[in-house]
PDB file of N, CA and C in Angstrom:
ATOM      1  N   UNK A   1      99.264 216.869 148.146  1.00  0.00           N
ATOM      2  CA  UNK A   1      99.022 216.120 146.933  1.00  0.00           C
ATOM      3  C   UNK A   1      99.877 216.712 145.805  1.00  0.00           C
ATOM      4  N   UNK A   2     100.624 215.685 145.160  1.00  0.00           N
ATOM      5  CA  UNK A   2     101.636 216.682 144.058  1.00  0.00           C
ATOM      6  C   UNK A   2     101.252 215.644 142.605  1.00  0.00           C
ATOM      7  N   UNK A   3     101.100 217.010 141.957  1.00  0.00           N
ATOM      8  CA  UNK A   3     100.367 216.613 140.275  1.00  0.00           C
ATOM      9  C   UNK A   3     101.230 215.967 139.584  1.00  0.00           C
ATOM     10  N   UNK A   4     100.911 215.138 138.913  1.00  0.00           N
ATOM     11  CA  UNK A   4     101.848 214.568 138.119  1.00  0.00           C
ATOM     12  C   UNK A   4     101.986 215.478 136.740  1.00  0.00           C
ATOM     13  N   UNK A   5     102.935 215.536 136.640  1.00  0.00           N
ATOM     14  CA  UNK A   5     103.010 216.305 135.235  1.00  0.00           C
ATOM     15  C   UNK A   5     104.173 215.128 134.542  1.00  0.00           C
ATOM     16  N   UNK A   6     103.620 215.129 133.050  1.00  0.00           N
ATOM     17  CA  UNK A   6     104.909 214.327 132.180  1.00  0.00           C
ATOM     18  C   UNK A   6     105.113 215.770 130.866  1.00  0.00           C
ATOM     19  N   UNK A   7     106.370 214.975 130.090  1.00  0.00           N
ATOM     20  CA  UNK A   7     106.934 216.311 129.093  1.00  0.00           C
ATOM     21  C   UNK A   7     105.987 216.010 127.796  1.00  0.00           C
ATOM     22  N   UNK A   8     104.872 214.598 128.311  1.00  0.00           N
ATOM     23  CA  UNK A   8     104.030 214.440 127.097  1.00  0.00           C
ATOM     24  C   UNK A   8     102.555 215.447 127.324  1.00  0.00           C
ATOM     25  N   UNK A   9     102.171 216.162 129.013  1.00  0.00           N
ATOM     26  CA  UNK A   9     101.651 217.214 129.370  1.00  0.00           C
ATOM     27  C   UNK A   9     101.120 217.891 128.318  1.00  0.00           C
ATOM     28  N   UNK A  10      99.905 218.437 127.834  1.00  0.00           N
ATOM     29  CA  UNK A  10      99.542 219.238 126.704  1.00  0.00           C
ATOM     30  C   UNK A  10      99.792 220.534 127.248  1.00  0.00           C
ATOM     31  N   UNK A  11     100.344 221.037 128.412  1.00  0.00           N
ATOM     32  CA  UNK A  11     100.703 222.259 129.422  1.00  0.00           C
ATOM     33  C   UNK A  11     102.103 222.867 128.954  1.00  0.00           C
ATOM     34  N   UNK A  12     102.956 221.613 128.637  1.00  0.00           N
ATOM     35  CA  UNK A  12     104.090 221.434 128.750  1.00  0.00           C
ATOM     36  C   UNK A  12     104.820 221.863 127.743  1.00  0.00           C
ATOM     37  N   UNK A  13     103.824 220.823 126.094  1.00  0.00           N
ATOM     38  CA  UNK A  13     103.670 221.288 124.490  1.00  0.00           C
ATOM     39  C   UNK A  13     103.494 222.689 124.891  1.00  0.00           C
ATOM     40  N   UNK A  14     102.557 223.455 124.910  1.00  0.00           N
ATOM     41  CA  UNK A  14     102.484 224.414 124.741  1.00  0.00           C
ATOM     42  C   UNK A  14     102.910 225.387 125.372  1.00  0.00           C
ATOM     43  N   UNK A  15     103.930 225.307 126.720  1.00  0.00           N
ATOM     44  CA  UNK A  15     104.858 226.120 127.038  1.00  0.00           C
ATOM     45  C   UNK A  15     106.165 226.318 126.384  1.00  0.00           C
ATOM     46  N   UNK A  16     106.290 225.086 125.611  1.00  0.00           N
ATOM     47  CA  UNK A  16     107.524 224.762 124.914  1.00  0.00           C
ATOM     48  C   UNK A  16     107.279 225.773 123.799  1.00  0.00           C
ATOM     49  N   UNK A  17     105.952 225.753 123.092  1.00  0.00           N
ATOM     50  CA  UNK A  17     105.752 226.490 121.889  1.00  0.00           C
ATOM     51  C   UNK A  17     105.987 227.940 122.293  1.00  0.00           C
ATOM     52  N   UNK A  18     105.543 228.231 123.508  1.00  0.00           N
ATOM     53  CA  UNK A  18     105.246 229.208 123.455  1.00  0.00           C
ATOM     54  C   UNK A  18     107.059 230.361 124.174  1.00  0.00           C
ATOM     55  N   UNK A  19     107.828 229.314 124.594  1.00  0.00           N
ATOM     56  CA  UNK A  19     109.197 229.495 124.651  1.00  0.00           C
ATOM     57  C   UNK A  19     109.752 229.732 122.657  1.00  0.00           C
ATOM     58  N   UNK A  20     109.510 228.495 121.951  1.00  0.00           N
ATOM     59  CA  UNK A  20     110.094 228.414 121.025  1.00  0.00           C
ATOM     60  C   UNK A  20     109.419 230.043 120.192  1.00  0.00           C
ATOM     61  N   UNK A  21     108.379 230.262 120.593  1.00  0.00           N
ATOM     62  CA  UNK A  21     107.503 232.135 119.573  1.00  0.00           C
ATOM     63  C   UNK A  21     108.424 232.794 120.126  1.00  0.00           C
ATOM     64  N   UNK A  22     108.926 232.728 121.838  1.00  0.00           N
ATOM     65  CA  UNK A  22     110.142 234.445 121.702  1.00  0.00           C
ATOM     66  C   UNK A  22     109.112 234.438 123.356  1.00  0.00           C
ATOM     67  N   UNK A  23     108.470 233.619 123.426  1.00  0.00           N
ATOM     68  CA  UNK A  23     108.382 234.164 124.927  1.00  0.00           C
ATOM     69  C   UNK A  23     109.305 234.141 126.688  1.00  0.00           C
ATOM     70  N   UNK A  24     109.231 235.128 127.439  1.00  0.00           N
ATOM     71  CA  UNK A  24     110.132 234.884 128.466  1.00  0.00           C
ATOM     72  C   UNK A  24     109.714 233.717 129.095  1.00  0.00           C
ATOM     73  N   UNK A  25     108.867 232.901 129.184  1.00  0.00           N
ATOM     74  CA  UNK A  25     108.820 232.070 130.171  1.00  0.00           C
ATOM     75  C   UNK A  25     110.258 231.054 129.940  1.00  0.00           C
ATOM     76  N   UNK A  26     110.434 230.228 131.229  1.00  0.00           N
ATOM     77  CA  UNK A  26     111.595 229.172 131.747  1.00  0.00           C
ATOM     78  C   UNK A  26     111.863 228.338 130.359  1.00  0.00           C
ATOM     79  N   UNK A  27     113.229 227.959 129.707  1.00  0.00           N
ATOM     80  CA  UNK A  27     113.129 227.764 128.367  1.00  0.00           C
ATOM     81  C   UNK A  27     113.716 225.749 128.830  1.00  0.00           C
ATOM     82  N   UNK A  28     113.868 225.760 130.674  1.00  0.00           N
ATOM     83  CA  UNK A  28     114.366 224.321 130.563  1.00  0.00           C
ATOM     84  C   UNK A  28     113.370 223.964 130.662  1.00  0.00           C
ATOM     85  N   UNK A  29     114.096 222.375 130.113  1.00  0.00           N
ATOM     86  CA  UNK A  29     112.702 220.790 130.206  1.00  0.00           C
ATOM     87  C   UNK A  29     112.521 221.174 132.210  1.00  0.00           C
ATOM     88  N   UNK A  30     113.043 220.967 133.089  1.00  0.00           N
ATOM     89  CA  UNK A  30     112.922 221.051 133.868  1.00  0.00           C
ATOM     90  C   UNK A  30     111.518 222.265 134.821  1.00  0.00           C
ATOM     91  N   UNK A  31     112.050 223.053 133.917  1.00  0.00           N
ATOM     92  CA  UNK A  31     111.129 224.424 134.740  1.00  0.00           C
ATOM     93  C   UNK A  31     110.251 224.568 133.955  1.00  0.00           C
ATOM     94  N   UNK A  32     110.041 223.607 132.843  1.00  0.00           N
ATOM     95  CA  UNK A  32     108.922 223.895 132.022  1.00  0.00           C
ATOM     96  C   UNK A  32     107.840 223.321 132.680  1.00  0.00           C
ATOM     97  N   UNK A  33     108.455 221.607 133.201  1.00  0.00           N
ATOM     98  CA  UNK A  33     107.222 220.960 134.030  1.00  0.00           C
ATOM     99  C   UNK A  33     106.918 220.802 135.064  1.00  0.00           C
ATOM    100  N   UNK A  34     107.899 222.100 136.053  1.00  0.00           N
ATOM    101  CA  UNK A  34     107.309 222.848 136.984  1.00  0.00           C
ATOM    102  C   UNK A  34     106.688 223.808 136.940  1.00  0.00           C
ATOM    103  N   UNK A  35     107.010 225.038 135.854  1.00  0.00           N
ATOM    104  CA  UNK A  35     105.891 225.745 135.569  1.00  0.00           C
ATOM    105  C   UNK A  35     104.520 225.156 135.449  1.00  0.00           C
ATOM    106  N   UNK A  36     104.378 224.175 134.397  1.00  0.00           N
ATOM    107  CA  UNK A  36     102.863 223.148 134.017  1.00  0.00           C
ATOM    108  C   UNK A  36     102.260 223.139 135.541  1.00  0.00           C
ATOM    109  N   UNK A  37     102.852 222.232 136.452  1.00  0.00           N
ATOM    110  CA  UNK A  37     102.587 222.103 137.391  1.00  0.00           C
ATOM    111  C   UNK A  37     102.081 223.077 138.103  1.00  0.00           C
ATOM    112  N   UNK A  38     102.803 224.168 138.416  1.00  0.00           N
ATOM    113  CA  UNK A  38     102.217 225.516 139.109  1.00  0.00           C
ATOM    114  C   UNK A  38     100.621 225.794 138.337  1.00  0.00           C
ATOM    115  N   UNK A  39     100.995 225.888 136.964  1.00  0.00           N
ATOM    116  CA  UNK A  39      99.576 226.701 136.448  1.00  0.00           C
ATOM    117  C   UNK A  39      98.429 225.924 136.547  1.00  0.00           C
ATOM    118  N   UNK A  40      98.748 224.313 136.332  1.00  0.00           N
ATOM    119  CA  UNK A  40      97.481 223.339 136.872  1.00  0.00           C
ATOM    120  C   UNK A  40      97.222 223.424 137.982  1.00  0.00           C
ATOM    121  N   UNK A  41      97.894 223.655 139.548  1.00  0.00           N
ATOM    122  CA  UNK A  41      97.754 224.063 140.470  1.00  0.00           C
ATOM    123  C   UNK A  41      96.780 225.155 141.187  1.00  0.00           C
ATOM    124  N   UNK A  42      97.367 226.173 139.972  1.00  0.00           N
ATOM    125  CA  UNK A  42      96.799 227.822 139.959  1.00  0.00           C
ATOM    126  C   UNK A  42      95.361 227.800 139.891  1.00  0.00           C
ATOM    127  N   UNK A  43      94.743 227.039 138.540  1.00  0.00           N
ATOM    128  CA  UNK A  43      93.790 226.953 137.884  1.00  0.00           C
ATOM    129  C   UNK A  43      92.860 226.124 138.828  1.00  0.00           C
ATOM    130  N   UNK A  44      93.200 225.141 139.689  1.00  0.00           N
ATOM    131  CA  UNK A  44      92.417 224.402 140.006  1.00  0.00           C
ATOM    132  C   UNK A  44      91.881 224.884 141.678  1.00  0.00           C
ATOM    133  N   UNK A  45      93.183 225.691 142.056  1.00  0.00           N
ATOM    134  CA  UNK A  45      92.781 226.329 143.411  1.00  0.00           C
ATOM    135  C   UNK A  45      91.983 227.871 143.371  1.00  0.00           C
ATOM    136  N   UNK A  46      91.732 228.525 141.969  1.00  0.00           N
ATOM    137  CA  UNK A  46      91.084 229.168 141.747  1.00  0.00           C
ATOM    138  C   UNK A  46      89.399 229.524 143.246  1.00  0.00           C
ATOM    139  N   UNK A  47      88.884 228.847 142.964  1.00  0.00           N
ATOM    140  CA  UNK A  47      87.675 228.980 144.285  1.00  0.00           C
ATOM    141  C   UNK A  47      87.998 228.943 145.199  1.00  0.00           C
ATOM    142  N   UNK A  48      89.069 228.066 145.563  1.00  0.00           N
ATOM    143  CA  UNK A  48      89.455 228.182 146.961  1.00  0.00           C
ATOM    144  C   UNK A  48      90.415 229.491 147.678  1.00  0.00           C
ATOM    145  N   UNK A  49      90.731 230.188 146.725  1.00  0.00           N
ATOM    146  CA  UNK A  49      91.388 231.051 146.709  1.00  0.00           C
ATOM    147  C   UNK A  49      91.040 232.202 146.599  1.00  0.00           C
ATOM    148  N   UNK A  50      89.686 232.278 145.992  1.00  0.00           N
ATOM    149  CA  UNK A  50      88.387 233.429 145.964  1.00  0.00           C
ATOM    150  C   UNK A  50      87.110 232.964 146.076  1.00  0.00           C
ATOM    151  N   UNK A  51      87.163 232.720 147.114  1.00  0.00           N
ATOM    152  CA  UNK A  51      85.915 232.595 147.448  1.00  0.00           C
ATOM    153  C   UNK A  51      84.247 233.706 147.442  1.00  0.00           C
ATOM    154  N   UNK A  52      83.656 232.694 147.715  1.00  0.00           N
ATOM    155  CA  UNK A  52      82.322 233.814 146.962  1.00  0.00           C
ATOM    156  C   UNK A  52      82.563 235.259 148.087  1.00  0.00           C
ATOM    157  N   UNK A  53      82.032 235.997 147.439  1.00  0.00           N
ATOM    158  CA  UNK A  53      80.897 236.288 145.903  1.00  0.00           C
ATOM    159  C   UNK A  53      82.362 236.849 144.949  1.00  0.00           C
ATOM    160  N   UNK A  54      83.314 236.547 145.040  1.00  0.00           N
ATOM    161  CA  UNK A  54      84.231 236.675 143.837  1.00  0.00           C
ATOM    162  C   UNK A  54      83.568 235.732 142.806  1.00  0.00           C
ATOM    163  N   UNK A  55      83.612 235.745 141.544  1.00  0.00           N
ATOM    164  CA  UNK A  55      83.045 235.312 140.531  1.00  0.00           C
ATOM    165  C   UNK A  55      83.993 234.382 139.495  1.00  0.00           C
ATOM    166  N   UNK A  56      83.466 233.238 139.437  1.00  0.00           N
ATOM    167  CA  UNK A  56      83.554 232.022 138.852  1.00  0.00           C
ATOM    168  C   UNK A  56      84.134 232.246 137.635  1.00  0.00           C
ATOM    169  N   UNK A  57      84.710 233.212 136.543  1.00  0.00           N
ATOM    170  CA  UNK A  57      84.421 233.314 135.081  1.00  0.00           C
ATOM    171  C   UNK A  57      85.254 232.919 134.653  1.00  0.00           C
ATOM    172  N   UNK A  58      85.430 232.500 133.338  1.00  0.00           N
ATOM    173  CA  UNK A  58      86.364 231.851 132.159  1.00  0.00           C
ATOM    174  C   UNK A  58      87.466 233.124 132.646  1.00  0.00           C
ATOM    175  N   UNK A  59      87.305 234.388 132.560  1.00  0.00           N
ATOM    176  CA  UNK A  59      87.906 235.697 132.335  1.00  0.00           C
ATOM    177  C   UNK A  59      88.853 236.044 133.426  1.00  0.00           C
ATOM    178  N   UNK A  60      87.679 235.970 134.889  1.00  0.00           N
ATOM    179  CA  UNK A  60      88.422 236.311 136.031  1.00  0.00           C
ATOM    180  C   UNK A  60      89.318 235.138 136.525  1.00  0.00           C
ATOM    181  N   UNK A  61      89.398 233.393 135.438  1.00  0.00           N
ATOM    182  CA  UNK A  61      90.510 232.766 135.652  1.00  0.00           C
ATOM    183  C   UNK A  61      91.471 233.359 135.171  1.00  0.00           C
ATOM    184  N   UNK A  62      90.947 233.580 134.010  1.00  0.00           N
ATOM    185  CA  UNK A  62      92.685 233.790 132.832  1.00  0.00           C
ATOM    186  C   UNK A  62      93.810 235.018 133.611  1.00  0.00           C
ATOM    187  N   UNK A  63      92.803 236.060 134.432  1.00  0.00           N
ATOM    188  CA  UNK A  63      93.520 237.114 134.814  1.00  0.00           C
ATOM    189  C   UNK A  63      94.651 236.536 136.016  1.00  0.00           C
ATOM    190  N   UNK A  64      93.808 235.871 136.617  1.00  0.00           N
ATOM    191  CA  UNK A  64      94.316 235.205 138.180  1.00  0.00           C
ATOM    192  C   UNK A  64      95.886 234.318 137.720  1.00  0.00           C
ATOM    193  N   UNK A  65      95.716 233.484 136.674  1.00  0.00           N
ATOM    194  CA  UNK A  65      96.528 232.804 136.001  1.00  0.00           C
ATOM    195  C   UNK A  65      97.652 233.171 135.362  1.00  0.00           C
ATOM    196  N   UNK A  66      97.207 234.885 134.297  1.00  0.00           N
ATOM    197  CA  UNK A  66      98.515 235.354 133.887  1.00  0.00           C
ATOM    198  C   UNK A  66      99.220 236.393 135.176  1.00  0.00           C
ATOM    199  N   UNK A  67      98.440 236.670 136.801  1.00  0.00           N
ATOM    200  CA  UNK A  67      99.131 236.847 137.372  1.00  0.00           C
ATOM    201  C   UNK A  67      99.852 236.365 138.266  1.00  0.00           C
ATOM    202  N   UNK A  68      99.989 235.198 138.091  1.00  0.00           N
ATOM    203  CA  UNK A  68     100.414 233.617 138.556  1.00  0.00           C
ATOM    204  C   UNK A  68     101.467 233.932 137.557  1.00  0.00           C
ATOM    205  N   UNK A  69     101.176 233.706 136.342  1.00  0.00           N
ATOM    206  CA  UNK A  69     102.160 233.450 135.206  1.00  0.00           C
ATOM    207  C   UNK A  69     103.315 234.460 135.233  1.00  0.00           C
ATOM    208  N   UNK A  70     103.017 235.986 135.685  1.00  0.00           N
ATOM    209  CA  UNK A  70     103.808 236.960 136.014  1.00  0.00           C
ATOM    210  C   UNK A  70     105.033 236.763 137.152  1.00  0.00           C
ATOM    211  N   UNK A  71     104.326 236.571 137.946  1.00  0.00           N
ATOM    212  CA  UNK A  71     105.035 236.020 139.051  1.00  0.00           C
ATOM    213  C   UNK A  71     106.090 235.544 139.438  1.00  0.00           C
ATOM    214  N   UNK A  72     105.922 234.099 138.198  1.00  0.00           N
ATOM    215  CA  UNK A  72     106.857 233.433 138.466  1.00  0.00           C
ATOM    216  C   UNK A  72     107.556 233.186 137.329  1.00  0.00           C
ATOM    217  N   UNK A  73     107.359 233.919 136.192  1.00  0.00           N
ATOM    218  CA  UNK A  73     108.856 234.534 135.187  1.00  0.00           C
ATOM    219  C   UNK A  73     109.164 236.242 135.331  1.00  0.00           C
ATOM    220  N   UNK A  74     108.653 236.572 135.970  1.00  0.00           N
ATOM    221  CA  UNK A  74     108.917 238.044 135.887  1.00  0.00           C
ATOM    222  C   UNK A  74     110.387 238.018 136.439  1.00  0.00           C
ATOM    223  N   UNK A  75     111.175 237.518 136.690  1.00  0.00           N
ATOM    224  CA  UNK A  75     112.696 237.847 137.284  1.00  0.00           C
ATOM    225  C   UNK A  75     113.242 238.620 135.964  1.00  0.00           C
ATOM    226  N   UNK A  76     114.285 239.082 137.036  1.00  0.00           N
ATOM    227  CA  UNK A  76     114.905 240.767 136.160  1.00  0.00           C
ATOM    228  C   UNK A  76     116.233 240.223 135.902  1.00  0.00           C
ATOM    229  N   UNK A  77     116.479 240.122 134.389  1.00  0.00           N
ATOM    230  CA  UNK A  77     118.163 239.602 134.802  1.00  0.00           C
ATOM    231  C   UNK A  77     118.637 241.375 134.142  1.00  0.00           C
ATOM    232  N   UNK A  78     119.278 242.160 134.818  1.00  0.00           N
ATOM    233  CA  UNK A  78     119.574 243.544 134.492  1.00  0.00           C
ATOM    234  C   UNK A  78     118.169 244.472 135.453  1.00  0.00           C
ATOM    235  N   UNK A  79     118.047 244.938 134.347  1.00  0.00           N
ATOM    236  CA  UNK A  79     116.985 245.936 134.780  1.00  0.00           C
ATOM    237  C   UNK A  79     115.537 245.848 134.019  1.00  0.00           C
ATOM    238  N   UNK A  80     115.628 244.576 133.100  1.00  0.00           N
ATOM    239  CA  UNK A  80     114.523 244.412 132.064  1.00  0.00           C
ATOM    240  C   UNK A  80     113.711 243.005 132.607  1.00  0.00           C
ATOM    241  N   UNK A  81     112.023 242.938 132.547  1.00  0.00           N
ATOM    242  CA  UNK A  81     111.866 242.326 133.223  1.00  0.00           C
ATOM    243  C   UNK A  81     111.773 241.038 131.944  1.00  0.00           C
ATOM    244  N   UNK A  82     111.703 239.977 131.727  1.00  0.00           N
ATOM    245  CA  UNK A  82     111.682 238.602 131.106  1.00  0.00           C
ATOM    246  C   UNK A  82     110.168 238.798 130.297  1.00  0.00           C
ATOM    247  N   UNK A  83     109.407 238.932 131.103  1.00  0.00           N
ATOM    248  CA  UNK A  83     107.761 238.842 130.578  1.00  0.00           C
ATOM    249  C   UNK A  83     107.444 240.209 131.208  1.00  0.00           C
ATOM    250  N   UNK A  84     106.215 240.510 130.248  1.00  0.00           N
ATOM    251  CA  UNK A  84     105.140 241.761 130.695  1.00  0.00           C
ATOM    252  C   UNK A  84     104.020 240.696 131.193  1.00  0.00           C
ATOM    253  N   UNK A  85     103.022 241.518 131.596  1.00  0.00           N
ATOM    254  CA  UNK A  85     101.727 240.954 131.825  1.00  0.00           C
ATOM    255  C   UNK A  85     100.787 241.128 131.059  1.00  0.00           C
ATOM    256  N   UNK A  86     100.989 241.684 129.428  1.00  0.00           N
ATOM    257  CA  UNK A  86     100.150 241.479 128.423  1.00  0.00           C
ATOM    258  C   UNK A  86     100.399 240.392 127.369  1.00  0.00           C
ATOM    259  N   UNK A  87     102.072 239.348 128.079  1.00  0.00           N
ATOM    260  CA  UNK A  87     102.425 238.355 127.099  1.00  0.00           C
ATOM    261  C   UNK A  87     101.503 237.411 128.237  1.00  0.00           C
ATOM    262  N   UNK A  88     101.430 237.281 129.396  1.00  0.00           N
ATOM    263  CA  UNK A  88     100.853 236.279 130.145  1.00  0.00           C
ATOM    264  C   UNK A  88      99.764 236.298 130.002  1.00  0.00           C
ATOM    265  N   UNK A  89      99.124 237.252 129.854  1.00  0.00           N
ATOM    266  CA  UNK A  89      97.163 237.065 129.379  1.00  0.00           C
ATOM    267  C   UNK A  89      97.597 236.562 128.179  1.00  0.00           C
ATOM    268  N   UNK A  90      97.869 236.597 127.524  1.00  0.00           N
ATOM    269  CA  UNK A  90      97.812 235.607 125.549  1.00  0.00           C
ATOM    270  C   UNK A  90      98.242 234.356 126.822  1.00  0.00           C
ATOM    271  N   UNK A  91      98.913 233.987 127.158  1.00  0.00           N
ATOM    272  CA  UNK A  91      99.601 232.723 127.411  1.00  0.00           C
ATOM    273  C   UNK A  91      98.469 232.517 128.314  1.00  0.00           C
ATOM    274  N   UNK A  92      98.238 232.721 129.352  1.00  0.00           N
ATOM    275  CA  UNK A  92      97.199 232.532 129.914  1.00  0.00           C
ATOM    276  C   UNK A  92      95.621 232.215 129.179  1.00  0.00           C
ATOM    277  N   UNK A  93      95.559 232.857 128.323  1.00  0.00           N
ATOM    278  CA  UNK A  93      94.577 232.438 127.326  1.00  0.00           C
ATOM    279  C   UNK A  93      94.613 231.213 126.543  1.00  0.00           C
ATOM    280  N   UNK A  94      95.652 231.070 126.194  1.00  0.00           N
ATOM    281  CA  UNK A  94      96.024 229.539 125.464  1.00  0.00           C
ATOM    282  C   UNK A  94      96.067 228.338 126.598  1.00  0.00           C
ATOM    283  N   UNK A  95      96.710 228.883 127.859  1.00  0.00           N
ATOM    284  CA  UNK A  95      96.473 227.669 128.671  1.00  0.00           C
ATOM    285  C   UNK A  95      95.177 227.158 129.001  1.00  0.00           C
ATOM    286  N   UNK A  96      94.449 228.186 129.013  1.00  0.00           N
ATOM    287  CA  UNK A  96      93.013 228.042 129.862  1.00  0.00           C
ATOM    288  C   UNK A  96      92.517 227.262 128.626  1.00  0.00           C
ATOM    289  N   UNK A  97      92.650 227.019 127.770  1.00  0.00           N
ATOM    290  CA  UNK A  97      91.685 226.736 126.656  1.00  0.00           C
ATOM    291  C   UNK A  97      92.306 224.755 126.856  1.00  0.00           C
ATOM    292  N   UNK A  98      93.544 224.841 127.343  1.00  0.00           N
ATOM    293  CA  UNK A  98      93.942 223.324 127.555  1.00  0.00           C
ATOM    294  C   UNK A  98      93.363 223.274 128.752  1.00  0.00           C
ATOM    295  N   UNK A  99      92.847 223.797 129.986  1.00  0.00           N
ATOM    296  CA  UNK A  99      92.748 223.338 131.281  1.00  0.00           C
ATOM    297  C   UNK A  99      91.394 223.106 131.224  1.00  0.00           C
ATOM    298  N   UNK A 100      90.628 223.808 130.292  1.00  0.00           N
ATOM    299  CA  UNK A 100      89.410 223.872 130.205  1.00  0.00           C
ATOM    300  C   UNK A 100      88.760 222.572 129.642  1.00  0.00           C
ATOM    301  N   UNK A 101      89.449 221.798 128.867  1.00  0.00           N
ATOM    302  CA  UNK A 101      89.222 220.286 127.990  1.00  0.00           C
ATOM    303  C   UNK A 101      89.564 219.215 128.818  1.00  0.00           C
ATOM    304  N   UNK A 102      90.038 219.339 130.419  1.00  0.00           N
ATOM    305  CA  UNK A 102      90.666 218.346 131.188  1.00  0.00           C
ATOM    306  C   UNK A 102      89.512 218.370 131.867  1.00  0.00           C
ATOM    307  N   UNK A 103      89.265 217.384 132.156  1.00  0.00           N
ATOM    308  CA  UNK A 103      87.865 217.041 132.971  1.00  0.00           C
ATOM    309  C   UNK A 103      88.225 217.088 134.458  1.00  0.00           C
ATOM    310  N   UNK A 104      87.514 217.497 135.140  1.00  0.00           N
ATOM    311  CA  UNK A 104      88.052 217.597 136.734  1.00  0.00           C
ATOM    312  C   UNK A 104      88.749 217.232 137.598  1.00  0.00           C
ATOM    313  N   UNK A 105      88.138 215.599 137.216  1.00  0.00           N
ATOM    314  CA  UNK A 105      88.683 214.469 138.031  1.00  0.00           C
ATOM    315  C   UNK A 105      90.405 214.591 137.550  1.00  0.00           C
ATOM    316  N   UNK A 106      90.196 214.476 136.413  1.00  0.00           N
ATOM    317  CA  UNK A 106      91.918 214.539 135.602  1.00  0.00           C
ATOM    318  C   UNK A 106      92.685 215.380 136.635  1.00  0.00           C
ATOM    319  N   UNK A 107      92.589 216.488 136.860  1.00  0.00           N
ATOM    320  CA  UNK A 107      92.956 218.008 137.032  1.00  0.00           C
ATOM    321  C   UNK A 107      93.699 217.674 138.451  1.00  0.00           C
TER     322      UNK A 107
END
């Protein structure tokens, strides 16, 4: 099943913003709404991916998510990595707060 993502995405806005603050994530239209895609992905396979008694929380998403988010901007161009994993928890925090207003079925 492949998500539809558009560049009108509220995932998408706010990867853009969050490119335009100084962050490493992917700065094309292109990899922006494949990134979207991945993190709606991320977010939604969450349970299936930890299953019980791993725990359900707003918290233990955001972590799972900015290490998702790590992942897949962390490339090294030199020896410096693009993103840390204390810019992906903020980013991860801002996403969750959009994934969290999408109703399931949407998702």
């Amino acid at each position: 099943m492949t998500l539809e993502i558009t560049p009108a995405d509220p995932l998408v806005a706010l990867l853009l913003a969050a490119h335009v603050e100084g962050s490493g994530i992917p700065d094309s239209g292109p990899r922006r709404l494949e990134l979207a895609r991945a993190v709606r992905r991320r977010w939604n396979s969450f349970t299936h991916r930890h299953p019980a008694p791993a725990p359900d929380t707003p918290s233990a998403r955001i972590e799972d998510l900015a290490r998702g988010l790590l992942a897949r901007c962390a490339l090294r161009s030199g020896s410096r990595p693009r993103i840390e994993i204390s810019e992906c928890r903020e980013l991860a925090r801002r996403l969750a707060g959009v994934l969290s207003e999408v109703p399931h079925s949407a998702r």
